[in-house]
Protein backbone atom coordinates (compact mmCIF):
# COMPACT_ATOMS: atom_id res chain seq x y z
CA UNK A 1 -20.97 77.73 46.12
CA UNK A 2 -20.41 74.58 43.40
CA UNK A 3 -22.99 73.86 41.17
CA UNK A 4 -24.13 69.96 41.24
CA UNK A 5 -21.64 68.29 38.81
CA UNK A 6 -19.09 71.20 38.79
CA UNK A 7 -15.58 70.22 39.89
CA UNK A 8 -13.75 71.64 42.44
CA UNK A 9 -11.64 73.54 40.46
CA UNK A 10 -14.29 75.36 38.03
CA UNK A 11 -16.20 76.33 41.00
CA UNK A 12 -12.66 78.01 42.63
CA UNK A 13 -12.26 79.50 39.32
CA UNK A 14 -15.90 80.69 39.32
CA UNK A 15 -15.33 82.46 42.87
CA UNK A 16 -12.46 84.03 42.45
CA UNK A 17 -13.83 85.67 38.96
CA UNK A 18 -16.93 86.88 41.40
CA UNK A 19 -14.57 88.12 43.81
CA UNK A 20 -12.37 89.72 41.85
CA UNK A 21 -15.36 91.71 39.66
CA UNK A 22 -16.77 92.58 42.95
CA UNK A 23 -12.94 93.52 45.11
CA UNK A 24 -12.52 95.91 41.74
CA UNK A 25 -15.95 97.57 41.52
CA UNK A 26 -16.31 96.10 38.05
CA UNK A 27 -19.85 96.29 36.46
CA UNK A 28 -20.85 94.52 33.97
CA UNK A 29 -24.18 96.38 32.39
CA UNK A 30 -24.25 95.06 29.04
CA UNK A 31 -22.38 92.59 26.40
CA UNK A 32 -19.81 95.16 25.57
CA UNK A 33 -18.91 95.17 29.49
CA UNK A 34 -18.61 91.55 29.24
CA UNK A 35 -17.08 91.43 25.77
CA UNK A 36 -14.13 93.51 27.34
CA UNK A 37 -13.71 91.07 30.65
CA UNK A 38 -13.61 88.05 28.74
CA UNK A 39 -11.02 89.89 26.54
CA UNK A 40 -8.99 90.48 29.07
CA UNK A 41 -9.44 87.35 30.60
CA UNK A 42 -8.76 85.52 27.29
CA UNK A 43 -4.95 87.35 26.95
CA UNK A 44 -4.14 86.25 30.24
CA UNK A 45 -5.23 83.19 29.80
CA UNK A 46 -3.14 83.15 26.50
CA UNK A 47 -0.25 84.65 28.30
CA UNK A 48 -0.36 81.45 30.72
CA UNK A 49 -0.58 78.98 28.09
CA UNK A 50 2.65 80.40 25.99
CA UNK A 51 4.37 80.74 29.61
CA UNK A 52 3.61 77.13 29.90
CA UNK A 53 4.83 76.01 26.27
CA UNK A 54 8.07 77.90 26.26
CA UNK A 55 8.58 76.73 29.69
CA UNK A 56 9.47 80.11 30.91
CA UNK A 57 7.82 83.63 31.57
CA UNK A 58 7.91 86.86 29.70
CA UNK A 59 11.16 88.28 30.58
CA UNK A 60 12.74 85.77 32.17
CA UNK A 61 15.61 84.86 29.71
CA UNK A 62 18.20 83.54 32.52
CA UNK A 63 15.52 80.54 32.66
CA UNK A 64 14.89 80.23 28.77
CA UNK A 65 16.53 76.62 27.70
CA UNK A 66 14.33 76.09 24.38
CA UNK A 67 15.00 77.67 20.78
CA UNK A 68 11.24 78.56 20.92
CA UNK A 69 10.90 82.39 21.61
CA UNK A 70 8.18 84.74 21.58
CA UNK A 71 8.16 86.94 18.55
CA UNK A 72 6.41 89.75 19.70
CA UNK A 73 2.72 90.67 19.70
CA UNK A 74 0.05 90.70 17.30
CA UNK A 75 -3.91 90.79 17.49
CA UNK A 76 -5.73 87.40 17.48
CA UNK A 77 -9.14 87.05 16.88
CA UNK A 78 -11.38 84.21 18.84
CA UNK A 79 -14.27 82.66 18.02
CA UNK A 80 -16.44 81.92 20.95
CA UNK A 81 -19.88 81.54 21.81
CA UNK A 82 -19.89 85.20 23.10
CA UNK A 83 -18.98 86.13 19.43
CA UNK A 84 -15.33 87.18 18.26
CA UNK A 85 -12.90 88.77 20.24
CA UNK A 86 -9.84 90.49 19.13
CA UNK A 87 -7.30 90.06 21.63
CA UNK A 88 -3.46 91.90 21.71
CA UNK A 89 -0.35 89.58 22.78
């Protein structure tokens, strides 16, 4: 259900998290537990973003028209309000 103010598309986002923890049997008991979804959540998140700015997905070269490539993976940390979060990408 949306909060009051919450727009339609944070409160999709907010169900399918739910659902998803809940279709997967995922638990979170403690900030560690949640440390590790929002890690996991973050790379993907990550992954979208670079999918978006190269204009084409990992492995997909036949659709690659840019000079911009990935150059492999390396850990990132993030700052957030949860504390910091190394990430792989």
């Amino acid at each position: 259900m949306a909060r009051k103010n919450e727009s339609s598309q944070k409160a999709a986002m907010r169900e399918m998290m739910r659902g998803y923890l809940k279709d997967n049997d995922i638990r979170i008991k403690d900030g560690t537990d949640a440390n590790a979804v929002m890690r996991d959540m973050m790379s993907v998140l990550l992954e979208g973003v670079l999918d978006e700015e190269l204009s084409y997905s990992k492995y997909d070269y036949k659709n690659k028209d840019t000079d911009n490539s990935r150059n492999g993976h390396s850990t990132k940390t993030m700052h957030t309000s949860y504390g910091d979060m190394e990430s792989k990408r």
